[in-house]
C-alpha atoms as a PDB file:
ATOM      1  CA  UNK A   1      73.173 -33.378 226.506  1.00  0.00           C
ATOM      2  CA  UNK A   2      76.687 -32.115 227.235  1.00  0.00           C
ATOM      3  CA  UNK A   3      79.705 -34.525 227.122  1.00  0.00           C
ATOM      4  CA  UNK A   4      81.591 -34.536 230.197  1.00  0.00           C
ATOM      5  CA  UNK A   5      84.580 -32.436 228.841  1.00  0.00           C
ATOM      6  CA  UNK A   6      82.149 -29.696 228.260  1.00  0.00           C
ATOM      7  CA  UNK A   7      80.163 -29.954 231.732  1.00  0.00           C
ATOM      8  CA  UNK A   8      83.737 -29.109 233.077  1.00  0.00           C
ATOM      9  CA  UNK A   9      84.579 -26.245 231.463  1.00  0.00           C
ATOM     10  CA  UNK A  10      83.560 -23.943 233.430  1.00  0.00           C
ATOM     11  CA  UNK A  11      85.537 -25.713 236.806  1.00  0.00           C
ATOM     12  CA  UNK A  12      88.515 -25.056 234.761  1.00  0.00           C
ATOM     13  CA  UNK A  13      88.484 -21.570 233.506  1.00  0.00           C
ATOM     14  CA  UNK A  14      87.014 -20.601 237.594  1.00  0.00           C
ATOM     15  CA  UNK A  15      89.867 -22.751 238.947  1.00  0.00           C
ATOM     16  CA  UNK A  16      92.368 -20.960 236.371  1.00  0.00           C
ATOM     17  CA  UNK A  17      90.997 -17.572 237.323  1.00  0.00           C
ATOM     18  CA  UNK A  18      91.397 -18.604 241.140  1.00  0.00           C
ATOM     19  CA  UNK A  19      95.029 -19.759 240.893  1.00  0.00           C
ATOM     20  CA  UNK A  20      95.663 -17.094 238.312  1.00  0.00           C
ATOM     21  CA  UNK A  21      94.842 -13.507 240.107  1.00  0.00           C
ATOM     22  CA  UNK A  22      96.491 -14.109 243.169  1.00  0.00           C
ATOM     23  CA  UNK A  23      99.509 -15.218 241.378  1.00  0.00           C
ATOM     24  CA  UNK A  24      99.559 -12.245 238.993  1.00  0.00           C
ATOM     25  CA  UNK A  25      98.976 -10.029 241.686  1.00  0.00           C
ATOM     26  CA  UNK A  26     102.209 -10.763 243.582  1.00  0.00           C
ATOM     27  CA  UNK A  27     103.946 -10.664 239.962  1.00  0.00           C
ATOM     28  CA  UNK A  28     102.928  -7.158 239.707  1.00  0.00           C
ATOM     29  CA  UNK A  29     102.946  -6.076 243.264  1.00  0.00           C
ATOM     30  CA  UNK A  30     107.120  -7.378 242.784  1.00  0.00           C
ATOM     31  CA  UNK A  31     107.358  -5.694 239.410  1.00  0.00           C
ATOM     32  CA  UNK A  32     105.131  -2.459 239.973  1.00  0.00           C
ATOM     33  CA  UNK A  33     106.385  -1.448 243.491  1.00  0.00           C
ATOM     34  CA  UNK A  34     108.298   1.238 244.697  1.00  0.00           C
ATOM     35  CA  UNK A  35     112.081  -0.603 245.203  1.00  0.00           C
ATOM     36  CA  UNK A  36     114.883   0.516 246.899  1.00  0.00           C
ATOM     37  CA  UNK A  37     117.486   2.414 244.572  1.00  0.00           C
ATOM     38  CA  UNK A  38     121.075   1.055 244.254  1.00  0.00           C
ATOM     39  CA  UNK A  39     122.791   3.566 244.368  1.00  0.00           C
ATOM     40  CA  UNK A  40     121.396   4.968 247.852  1.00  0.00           C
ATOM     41  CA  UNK A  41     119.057   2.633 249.541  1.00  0.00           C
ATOM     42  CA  UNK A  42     117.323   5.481 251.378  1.00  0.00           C
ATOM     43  CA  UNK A  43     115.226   6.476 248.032  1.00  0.00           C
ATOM     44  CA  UNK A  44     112.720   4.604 246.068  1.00  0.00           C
ATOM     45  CA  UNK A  45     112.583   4.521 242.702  1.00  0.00           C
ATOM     46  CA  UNK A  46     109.405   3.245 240.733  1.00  0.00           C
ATOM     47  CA  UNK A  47     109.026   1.658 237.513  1.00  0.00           C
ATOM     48  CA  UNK A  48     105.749   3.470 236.539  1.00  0.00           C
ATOM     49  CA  UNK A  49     107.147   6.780 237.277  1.00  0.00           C
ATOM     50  CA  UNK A  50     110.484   7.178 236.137  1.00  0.00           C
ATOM     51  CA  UNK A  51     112.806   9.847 237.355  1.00  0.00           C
ATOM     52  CA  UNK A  52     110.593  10.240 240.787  1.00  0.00           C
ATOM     53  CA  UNK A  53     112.241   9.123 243.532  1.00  0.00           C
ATOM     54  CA  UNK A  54     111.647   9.762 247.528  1.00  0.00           C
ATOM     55  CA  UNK A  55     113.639  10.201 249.799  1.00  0.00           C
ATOM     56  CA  UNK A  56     112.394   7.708 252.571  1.00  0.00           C
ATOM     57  CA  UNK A  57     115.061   9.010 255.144  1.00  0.00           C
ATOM     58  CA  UNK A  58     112.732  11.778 256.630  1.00  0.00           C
ATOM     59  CA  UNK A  59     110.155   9.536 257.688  1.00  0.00           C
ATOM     60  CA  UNK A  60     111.462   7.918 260.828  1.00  0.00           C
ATOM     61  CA  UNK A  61     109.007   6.249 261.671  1.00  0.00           C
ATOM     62  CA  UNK A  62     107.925   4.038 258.111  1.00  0.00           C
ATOM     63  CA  UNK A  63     109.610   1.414 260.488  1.00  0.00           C
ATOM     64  CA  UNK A  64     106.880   1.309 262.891  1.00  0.00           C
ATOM     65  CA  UNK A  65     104.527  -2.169 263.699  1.00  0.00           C
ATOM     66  CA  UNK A  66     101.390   0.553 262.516  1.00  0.00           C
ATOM     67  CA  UNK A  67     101.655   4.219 260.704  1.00  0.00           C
ATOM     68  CA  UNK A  68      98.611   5.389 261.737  1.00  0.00           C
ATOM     69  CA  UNK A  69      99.476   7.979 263.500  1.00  0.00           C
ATOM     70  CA  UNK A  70      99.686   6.529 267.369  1.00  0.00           C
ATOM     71  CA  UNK A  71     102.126   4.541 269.159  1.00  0.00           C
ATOM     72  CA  UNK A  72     101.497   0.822 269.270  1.00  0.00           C
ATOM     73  CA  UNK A  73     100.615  -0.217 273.163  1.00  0.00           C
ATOM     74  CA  UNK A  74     101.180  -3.522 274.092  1.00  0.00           C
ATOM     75  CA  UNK A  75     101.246  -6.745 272.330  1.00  0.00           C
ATOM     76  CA  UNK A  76      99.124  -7.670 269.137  1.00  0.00           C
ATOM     77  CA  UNK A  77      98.614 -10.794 269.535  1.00  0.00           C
ATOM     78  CA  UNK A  78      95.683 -11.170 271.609  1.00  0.00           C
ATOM     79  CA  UNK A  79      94.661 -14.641 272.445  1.00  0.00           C
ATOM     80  CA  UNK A  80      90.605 -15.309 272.073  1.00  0.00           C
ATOM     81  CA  UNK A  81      88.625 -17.450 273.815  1.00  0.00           C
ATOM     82  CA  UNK A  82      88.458 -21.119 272.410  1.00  0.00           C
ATOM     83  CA  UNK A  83      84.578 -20.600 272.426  1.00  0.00           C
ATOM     84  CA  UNK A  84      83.984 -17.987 269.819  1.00  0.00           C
ATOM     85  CA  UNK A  85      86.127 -20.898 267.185  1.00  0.00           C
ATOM     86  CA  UNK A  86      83.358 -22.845 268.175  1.00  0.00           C
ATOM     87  CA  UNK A  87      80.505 -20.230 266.645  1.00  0.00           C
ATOM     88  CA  UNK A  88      82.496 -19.678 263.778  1.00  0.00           C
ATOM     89  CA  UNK A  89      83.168 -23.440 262.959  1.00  0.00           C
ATOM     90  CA  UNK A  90      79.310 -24.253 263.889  1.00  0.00           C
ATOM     91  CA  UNK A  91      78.115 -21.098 261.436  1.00  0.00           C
ATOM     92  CA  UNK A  92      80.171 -22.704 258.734  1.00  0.00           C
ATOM     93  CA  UNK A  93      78.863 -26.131 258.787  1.00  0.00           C
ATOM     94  CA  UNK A  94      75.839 -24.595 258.517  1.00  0.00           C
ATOM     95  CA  UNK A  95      76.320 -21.861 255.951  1.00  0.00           C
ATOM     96  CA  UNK A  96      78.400 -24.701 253.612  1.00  0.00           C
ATOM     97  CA  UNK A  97      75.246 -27.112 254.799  1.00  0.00           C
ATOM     98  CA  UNK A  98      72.581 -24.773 253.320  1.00  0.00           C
ATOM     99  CA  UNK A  99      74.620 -24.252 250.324  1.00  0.00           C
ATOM    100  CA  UNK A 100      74.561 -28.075 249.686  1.00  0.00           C
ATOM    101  CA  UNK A 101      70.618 -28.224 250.122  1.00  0.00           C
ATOM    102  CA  UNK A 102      70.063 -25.572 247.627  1.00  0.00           C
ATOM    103  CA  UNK A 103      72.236 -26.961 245.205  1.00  0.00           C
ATOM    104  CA  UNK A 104      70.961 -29.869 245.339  1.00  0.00           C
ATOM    105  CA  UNK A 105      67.251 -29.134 245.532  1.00  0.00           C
ATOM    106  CA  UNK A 106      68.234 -26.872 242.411  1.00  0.00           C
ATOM    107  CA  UNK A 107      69.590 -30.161 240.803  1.00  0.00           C
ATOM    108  CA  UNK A 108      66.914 -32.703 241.664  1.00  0.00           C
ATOM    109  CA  UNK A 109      64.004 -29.946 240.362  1.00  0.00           C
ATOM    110  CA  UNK A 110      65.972 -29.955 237.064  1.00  0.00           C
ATOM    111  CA  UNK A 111      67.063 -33.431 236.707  1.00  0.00           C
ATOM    112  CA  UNK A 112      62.881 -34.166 237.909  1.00  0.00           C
ATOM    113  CA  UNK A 113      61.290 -32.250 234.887  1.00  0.00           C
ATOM    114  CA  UNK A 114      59.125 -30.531 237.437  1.00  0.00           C
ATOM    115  CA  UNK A 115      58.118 -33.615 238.691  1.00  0.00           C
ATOM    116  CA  UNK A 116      59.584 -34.068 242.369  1.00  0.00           C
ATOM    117  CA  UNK A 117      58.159 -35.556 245.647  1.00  0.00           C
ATOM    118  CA  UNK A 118      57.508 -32.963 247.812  1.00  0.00           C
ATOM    119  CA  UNK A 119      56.771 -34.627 250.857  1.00  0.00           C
ATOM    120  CA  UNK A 120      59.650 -37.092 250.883  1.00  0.00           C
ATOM    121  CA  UNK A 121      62.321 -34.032 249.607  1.00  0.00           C
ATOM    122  CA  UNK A 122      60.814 -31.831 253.022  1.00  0.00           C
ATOM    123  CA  UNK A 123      61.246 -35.284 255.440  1.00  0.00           C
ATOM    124  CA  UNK A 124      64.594 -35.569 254.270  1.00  0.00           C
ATOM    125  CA  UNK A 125      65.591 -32.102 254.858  1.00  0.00           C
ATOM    126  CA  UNK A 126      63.570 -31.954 258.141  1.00  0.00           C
ATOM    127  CA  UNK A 127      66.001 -34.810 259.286  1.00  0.00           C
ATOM    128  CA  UNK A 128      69.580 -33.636 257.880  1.00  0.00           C
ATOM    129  CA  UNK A 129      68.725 -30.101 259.913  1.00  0.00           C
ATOM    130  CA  UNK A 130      67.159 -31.716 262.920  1.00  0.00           C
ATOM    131  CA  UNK A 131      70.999 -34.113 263.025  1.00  0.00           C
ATOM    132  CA  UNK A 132      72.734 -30.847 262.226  1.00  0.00           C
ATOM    133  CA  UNK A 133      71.145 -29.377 265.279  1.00  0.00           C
ATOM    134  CA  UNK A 134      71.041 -32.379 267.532  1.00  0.00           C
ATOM    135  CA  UNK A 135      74.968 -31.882 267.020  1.00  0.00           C
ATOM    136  CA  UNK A 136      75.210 -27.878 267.772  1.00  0.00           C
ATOM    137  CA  UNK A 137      72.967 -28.551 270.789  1.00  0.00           C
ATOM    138  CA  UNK A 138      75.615 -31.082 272.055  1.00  0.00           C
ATOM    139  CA  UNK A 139      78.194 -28.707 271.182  1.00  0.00           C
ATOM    140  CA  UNK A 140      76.239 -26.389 273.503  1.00  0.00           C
ATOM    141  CA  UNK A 141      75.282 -28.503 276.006  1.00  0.00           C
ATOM    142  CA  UNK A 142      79.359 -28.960 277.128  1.00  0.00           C
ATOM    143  CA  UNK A 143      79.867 -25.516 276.653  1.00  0.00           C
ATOM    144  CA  UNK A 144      82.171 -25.885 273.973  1.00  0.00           C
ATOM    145  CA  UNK A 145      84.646 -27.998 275.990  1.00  0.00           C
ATOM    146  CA  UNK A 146      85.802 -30.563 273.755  1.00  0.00           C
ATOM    147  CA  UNK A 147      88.719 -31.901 274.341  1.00  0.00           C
ATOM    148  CA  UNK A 148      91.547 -32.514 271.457  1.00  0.00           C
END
């Protein structure tokens, strides 16, 4: 048996590691980029190769919204219809849902010895999805207007 301290470990070093990349990755995108150079801002300079610097001034059009190649058309925001939030929300509470059942049928095998209740573990299931889809069929059944 595992003392508490122990059981937690591994939340720790995963939370560490989750705070910890993204954070180091900005502190070495800032520290690692190409920065303007102060003596004429129309070169870069870089840290990992020194004495190359470009000379930024012949591309024109670095300043652009996209540099792929083609002229930007119109606006980029484009506004989506409320309804396809709704299929994304509804296929998360159900993806996050099945991730909870597994989990926990995982658990109660293991904390069971083997020994588990078939019968009443499927009736309980059978209702938490049947409630899960009672609600998506409501959802459904207003066509998605609900009103905040």
């Amino acid at each position: 048996m595992s003392t508490v301290p122990e059981a937690y470990l591994a939340l720790a070093v995963m939370t560490l590691v989750g705070i910890g990349f993204p954070i180091g990755s900005f502190v070495a995108s800032r520290f690692l980029r190409p920065t303007p150079s102060t003596n004429d801002k129309s070169k870069l300079r870089s840290i990992l190769l020194p004495g190359y610097e470009t000379d930024q001034s012949l591309y024109v059009r670095r300043d652009s919204t996209y540099e792929c190649g083609s002229e930007p058309v119109g606006d980029a925001h484009i506004n989506f219809h409320f309804q396809y939030y709704w299929y994304a929300i509804i296929f998360l509470v159900f993806d996050i849902a099945a991730m909870f059942l597994i989990l926990g049928g995982v658990v109660a095998i293991q904390n069971s010895g083997g020994e588990i209740d078939i019968w009443a573990a499927m009736t309980t299931l059978t209702v938490f999805i049947a409630i899960m889809s009672l609600g998506v069929w409501h959802v459904f059944r207003k066509r998605g207007r609900i009103y905040i």
